[in-house]
PDB file of N, CA and C in Angstrom:
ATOM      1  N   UNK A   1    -193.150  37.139  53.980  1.00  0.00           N
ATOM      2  CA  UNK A   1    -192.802  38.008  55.079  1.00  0.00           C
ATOM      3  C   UNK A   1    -192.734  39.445  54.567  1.00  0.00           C
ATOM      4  N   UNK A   2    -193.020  40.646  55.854  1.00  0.00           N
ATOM      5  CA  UNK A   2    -193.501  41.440  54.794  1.00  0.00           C
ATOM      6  C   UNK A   2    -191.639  42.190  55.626  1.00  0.00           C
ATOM      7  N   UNK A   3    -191.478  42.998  54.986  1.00  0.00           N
ATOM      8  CA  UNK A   3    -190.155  43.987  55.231  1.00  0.00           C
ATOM      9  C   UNK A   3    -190.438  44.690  56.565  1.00  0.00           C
ATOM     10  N   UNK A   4    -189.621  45.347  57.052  1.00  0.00           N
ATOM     11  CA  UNK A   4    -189.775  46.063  58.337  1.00  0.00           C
ATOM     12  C   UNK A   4    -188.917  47.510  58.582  1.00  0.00           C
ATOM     13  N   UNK A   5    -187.662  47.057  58.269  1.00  0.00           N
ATOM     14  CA  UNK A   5    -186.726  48.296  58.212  1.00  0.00           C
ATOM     15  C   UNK A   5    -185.658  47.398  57.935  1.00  0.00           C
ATOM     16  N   UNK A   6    -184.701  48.057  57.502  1.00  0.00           N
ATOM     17  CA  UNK A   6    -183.324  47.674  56.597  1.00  0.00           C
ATOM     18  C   UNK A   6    -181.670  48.559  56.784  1.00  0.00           C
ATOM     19  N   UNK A   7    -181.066  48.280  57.469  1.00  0.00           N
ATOM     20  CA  UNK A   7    -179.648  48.705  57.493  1.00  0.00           C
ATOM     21  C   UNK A   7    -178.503  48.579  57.075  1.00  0.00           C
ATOM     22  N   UNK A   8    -178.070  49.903  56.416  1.00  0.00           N
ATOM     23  CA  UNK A   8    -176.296  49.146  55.689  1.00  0.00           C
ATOM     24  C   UNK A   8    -175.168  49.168  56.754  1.00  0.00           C
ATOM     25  N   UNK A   9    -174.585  48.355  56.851  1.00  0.00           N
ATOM     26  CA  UNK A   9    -173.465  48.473  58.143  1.00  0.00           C
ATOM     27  C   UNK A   9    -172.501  48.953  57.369  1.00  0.00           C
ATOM     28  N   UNK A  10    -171.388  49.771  58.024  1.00  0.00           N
ATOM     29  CA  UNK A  10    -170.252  49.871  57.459  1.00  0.00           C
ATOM     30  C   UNK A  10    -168.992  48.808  57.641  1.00  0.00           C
ATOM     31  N   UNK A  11    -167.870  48.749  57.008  1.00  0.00           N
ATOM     32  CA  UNK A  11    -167.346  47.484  57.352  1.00  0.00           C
ATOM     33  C   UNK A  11    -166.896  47.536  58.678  1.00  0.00           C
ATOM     34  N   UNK A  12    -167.109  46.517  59.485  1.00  0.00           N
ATOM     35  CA  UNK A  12    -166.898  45.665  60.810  1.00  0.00           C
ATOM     36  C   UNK A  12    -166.234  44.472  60.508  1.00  0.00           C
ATOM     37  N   UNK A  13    -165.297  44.334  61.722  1.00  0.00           N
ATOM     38  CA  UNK A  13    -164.918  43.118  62.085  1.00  0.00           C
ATOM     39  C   UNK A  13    -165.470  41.738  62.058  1.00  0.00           C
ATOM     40  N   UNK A  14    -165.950  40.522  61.323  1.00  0.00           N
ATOM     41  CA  UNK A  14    -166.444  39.557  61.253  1.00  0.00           C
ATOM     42  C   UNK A  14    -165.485  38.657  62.113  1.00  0.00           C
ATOM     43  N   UNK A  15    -166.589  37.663  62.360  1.00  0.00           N
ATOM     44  CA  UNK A  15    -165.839  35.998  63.201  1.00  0.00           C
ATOM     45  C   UNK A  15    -167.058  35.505  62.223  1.00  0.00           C
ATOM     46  N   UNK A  16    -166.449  34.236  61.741  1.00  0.00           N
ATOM     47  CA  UNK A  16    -167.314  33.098  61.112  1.00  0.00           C
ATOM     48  C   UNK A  16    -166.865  32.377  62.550  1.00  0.00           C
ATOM     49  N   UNK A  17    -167.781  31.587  62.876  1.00  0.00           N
ATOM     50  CA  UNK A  17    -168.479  30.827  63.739  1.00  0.00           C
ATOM     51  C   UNK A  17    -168.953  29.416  63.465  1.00  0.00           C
ATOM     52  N   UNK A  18    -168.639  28.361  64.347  1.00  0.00           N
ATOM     53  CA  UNK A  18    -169.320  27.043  63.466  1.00  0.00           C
ATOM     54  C   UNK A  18    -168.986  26.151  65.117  1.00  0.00           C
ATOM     55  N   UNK A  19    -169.412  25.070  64.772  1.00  0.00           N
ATOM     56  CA  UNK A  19    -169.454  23.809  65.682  1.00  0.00           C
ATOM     57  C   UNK A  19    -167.798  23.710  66.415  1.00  0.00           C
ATOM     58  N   UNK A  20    -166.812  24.180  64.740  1.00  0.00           N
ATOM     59  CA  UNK A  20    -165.382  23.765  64.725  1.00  0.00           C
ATOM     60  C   UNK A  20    -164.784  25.072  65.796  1.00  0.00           C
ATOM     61  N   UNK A  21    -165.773  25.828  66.258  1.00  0.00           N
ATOM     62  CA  UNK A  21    -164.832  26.945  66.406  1.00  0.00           C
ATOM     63  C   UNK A  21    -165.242  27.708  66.011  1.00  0.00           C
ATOM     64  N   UNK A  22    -164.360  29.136  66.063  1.00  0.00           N
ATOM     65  CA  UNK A  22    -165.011  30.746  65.555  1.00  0.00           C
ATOM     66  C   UNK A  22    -163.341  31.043  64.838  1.00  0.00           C
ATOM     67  N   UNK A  23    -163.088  32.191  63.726  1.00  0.00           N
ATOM     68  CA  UNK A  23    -162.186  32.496  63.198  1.00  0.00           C
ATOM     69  C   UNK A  23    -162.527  33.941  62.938  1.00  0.00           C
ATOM     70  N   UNK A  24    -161.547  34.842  62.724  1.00  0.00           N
ATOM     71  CA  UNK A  24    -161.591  36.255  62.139  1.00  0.00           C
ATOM     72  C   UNK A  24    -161.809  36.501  60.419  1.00  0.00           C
ATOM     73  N   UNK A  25    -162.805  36.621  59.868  1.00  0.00           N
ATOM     74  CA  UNK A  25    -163.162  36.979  58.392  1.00  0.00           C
ATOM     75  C   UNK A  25    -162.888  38.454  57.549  1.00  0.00           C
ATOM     76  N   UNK A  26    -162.252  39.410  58.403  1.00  0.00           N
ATOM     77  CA  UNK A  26    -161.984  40.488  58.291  1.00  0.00           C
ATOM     78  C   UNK A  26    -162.971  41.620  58.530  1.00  0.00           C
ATOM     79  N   UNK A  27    -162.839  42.575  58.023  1.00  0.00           N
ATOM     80  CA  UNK A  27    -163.372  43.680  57.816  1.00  0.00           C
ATOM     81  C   UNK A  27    -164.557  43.809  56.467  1.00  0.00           C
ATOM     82  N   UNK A  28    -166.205  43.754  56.735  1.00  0.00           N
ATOM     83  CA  UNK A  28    -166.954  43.645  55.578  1.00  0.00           C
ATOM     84  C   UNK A  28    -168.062  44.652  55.663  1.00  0.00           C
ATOM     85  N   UNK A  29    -168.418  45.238  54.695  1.00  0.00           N
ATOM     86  CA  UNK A  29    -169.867  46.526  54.827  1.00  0.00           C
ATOM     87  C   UNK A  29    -170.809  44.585  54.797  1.00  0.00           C
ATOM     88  N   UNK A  30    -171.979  45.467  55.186  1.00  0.00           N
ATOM     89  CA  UNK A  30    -173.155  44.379  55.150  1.00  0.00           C
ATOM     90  C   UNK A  30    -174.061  45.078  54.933  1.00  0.00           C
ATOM     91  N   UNK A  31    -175.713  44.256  54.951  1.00  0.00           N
ATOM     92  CA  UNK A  31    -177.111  44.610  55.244  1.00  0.00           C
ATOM     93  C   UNK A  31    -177.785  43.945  56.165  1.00  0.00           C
ATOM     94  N   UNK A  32    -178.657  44.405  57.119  1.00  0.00           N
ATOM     95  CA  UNK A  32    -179.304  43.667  57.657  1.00  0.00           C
ATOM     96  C   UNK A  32    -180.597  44.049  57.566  1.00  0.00           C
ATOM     97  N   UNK A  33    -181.879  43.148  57.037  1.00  0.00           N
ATOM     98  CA  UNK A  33    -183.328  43.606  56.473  1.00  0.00           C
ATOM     99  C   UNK A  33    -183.912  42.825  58.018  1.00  0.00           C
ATOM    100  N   UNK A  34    -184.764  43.237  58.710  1.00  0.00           N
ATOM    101  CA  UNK A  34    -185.906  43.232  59.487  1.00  0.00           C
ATOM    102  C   UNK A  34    -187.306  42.752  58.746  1.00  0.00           C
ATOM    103  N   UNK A  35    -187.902  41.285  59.072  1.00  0.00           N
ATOM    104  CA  UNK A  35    -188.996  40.914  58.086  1.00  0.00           C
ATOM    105  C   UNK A  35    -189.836  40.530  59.470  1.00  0.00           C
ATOM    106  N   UNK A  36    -191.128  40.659  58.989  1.00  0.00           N
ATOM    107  CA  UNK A  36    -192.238  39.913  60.086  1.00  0.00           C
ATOM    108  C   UNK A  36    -193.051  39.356  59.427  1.00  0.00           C
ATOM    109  N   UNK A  37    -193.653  38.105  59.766  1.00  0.00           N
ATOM    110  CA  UNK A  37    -194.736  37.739  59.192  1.00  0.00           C
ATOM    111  C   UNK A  37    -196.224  37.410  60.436  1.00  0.00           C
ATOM    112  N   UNK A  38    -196.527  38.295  60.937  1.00  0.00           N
ATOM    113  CA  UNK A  38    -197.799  38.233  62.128  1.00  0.00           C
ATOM    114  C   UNK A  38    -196.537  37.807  63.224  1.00  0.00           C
ATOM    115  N   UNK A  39    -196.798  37.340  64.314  1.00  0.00           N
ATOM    116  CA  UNK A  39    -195.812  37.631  65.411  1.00  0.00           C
ATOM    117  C   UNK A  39    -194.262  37.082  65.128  1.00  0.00           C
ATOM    118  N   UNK A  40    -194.167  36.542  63.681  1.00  0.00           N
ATOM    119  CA  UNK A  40    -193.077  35.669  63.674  1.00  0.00           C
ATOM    120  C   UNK A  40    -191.482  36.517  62.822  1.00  0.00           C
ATOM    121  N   UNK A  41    -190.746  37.071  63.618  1.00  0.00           N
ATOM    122  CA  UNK A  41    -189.895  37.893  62.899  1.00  0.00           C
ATOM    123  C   UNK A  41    -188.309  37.014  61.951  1.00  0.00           C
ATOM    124  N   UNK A  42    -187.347  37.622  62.018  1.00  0.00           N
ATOM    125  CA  UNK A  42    -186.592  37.321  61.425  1.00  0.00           C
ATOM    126  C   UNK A  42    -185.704  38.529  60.994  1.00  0.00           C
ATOM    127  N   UNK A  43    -184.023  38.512  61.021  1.00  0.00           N
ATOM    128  CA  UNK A  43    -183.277  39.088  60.230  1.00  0.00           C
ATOM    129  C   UNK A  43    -182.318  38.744  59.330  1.00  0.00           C
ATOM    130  N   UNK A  44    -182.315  39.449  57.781  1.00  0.00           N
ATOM    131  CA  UNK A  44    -181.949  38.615  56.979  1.00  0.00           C
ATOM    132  C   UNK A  44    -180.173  39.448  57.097  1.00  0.00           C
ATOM    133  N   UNK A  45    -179.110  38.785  57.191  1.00  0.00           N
ATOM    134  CA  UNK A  45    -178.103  39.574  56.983  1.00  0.00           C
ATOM    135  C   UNK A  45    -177.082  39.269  55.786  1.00  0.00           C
ATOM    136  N   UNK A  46    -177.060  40.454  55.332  1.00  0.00           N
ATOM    137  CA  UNK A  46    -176.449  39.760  53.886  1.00  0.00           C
ATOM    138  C   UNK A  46    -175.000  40.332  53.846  1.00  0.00           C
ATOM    139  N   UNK A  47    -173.740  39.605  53.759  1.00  0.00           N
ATOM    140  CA  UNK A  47    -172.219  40.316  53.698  1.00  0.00           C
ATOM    141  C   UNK A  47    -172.221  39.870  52.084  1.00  0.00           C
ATOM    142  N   UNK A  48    -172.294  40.134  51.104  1.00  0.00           N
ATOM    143  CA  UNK A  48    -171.560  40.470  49.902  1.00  0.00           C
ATOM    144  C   UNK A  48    -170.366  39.617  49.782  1.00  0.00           C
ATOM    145  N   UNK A  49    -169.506  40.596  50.274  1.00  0.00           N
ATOM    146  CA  UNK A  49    -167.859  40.596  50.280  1.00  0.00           C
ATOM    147  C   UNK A  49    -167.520  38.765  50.377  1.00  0.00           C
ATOM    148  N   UNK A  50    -168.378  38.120  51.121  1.00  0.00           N
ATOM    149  CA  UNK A  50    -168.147  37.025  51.847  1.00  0.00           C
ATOM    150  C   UNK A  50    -169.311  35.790  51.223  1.00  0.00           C
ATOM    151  N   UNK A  51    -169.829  36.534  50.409  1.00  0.00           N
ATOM    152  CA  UNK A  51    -170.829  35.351  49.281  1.00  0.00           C
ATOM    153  C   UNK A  51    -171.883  35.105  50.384  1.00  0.00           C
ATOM    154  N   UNK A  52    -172.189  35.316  51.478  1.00  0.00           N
ATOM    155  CA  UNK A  52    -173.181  34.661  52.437  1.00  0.00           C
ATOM    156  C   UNK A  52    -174.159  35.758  52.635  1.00  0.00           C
ATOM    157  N   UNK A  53    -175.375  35.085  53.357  1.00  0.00           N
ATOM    158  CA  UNK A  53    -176.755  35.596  53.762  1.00  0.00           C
ATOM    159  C   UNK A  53    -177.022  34.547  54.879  1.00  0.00           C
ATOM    160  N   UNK A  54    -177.189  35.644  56.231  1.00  0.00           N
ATOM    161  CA  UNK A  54    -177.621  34.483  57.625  1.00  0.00           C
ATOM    162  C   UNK A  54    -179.048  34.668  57.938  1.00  0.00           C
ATOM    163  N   UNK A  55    -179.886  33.549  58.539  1.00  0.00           N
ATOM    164  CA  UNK A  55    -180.807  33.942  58.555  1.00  0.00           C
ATOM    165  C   UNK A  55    -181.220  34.199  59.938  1.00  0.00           C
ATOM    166  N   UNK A  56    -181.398  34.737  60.414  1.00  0.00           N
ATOM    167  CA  UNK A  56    -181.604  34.836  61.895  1.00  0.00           C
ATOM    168  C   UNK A  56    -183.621  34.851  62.934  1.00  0.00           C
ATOM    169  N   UNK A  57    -183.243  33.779  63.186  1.00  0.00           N
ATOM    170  CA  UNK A  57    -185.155  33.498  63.617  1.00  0.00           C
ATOM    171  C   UNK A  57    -184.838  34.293  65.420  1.00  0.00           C
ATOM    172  N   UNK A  58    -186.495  35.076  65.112  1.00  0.00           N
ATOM    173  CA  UNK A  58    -185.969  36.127  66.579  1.00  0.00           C
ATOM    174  C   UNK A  58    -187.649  35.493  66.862  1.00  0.00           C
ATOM    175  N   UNK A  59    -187.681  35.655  68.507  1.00  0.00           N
ATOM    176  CA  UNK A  59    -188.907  35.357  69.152  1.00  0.00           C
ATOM    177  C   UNK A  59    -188.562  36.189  69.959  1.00  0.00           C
ATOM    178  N   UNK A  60    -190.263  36.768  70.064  1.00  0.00           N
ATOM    179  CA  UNK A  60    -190.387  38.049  71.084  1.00  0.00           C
ATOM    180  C   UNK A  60    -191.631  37.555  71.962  1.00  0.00           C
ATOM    181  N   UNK A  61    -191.854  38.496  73.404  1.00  0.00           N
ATOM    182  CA  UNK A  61    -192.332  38.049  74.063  1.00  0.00           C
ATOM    183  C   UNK A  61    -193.073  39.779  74.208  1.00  0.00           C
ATOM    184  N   UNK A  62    -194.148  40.418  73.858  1.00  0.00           N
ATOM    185  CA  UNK A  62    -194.705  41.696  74.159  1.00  0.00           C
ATOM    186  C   UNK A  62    -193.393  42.564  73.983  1.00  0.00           C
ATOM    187  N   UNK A  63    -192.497  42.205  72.341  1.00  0.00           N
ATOM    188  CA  UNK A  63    -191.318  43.538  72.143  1.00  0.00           C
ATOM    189  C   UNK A  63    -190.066  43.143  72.884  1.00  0.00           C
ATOM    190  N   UNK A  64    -190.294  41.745  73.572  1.00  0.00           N
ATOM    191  CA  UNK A  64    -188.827  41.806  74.349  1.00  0.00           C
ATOM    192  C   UNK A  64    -188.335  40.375  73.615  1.00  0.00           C
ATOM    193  N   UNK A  65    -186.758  40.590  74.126  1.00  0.00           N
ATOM    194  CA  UNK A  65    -186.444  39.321  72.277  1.00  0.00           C
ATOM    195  C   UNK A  65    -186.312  38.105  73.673  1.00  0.00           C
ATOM    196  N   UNK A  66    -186.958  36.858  73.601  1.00  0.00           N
ATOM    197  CA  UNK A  66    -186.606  35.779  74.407  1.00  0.00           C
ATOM    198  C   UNK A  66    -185.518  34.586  73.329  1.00  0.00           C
ATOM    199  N   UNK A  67    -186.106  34.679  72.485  1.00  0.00           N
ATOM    200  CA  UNK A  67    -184.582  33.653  71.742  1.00  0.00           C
ATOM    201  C   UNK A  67    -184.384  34.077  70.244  1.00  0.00           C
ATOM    202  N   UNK A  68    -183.210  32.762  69.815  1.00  0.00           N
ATOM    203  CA  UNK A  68    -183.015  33.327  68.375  1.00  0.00           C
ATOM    204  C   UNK A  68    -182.395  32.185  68.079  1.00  0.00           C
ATOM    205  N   UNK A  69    -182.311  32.011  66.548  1.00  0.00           N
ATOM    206  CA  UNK A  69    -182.256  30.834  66.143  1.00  0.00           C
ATOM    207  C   UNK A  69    -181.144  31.165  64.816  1.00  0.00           C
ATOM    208  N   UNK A  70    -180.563  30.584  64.251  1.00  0.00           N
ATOM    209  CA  UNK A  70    -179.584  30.717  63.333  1.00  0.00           C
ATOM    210  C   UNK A  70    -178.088  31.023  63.021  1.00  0.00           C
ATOM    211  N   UNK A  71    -177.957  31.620  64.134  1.00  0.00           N
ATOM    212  CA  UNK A  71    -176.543  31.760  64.295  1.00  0.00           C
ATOM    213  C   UNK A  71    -175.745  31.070  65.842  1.00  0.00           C
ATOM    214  N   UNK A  72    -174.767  31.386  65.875  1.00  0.00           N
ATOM    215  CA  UNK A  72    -174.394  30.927  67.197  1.00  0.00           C
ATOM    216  C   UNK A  72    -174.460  31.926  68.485  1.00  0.00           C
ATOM    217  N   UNK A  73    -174.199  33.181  67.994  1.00  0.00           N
ATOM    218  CA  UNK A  73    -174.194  34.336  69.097  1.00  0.00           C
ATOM    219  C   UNK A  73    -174.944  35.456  68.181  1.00  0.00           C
ATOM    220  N   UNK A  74    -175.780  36.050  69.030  1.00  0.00           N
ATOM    221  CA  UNK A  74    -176.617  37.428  68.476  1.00  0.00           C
ATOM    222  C   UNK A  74    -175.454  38.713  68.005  1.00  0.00           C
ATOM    223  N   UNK A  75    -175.251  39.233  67.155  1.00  0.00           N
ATOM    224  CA  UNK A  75    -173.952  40.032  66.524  1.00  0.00           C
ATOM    225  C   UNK A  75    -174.558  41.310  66.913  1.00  0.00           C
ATOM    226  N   UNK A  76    -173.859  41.750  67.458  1.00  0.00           N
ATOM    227  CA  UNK A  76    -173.960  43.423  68.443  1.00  0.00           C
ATOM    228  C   UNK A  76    -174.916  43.974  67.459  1.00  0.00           C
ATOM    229  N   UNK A  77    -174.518  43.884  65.925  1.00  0.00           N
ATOM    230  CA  UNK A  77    -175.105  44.969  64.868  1.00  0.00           C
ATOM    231  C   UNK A  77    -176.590  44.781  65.184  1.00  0.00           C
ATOM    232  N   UNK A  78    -176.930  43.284  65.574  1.00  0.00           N
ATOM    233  CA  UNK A  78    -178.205  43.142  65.289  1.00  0.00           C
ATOM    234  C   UNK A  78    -178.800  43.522  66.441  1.00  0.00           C
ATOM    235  N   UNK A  79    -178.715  43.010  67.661  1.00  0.00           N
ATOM    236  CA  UNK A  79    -178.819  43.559  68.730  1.00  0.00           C
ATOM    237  C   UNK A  79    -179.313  45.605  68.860  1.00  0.00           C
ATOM    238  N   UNK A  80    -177.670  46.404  68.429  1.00  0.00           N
ATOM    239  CA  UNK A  80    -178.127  47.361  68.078  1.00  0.00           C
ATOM    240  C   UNK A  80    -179.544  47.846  66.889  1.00  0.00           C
ATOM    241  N   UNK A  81    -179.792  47.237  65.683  1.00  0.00           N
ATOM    242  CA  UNK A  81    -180.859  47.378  65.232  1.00  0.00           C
ATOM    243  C   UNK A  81    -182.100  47.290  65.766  1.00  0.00           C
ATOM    244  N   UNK A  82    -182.356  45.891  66.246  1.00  0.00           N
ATOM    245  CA  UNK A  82    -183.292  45.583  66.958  1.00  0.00           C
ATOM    246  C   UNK A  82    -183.729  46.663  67.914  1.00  0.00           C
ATOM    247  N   UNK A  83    -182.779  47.031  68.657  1.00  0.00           N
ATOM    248  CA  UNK A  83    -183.440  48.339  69.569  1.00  0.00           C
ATOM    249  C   UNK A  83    -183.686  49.577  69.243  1.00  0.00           C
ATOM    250  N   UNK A  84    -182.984  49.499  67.868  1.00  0.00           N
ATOM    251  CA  UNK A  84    -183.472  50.997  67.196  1.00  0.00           C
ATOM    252  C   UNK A  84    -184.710  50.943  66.837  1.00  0.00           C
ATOM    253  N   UNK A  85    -185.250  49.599  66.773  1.00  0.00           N
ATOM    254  CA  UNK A  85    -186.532  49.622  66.181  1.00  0.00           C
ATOM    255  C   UNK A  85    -187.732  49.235  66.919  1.00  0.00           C
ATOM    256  N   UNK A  86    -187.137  49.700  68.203  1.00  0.00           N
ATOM    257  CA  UNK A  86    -187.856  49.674  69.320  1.00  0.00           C
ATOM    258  C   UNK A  86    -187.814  48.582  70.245  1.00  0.00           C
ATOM    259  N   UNK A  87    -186.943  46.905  70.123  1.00  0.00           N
ATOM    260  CA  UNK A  87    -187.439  46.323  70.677  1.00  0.00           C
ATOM    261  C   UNK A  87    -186.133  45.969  72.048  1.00  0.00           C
ATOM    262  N   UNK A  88    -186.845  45.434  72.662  1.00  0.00           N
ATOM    263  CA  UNK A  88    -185.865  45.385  74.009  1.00  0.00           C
ATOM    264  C   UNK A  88    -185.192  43.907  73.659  1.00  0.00           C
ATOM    265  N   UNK A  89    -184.022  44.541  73.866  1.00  0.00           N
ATOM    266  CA  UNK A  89    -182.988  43.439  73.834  1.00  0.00           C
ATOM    267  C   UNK A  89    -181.924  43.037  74.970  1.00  0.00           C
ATOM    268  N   UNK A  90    -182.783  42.000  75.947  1.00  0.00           N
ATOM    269  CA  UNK A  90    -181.999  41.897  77.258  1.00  0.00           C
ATOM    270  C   UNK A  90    -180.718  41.347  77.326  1.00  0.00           C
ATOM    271  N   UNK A  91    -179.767  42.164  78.515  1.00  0.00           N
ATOM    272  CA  UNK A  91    -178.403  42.095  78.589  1.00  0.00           C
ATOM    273  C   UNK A  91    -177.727  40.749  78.451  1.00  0.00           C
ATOM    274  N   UNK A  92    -178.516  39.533  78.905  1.00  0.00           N
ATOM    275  CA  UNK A  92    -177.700  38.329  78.357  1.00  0.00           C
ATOM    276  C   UNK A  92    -177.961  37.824  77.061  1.00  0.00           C
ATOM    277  N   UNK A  93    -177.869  38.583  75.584  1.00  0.00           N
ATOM    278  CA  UNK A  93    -178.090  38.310  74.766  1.00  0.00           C
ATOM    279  C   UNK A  93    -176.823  39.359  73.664  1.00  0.00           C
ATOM    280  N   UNK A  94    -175.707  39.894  74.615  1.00  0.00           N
ATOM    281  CA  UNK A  94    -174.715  40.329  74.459  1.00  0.00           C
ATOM    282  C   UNK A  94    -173.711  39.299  74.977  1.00  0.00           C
ATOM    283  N   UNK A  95    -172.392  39.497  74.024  1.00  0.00           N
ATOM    284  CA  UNK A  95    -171.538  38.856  74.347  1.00  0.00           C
ATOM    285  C   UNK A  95    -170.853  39.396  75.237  1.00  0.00           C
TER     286      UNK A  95
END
């Protein structure tokens, strides 16, 4: 996959998230890298602080995001990236 664009977050509020439930993880800086490989994207998000890397599978439809795969809820940060980088990210894909 080739790279796309790349963001450092400053620390934000985390929820870990799971089947069991969602919990508060605190306050963590992150990265989030933007990869494509021909129509097939992806964001890699990496928190440090928290030993983890999520992988997030995005499907677009002509620039507009129709699903996503890897997490449980799309995280505002990414959402916000995504549209910085041009792509439309429709309102039910906010919490």
């Amino acid at each position: 996959m080739q790279k796309v664009a790349e963001i450092t977050i400053k620390p934000t509020e985390m929820v870990s998230e799971g089947s069991w439930g969602s919990r508060r993880v605190g306050k963590h800086a992150s990265t989030m890298t933007l990869y494509a490989d021909g129509p097939h994207y992806m964001i890699e998000w990496d928190i440090p602080a928290l030993e983890t890397s999520e992988h997030i599978g995005l499907t677009f439809e002509h620039k507009t995001l129709i699903d996503y795969d890897g997490v449980f809820s799309l995280p505002r940060e990414a959402i916000r990236f995504l549209r910085k980088q041009g792509f439309i990210v429709p309102p039910e894909f906010e919490d």
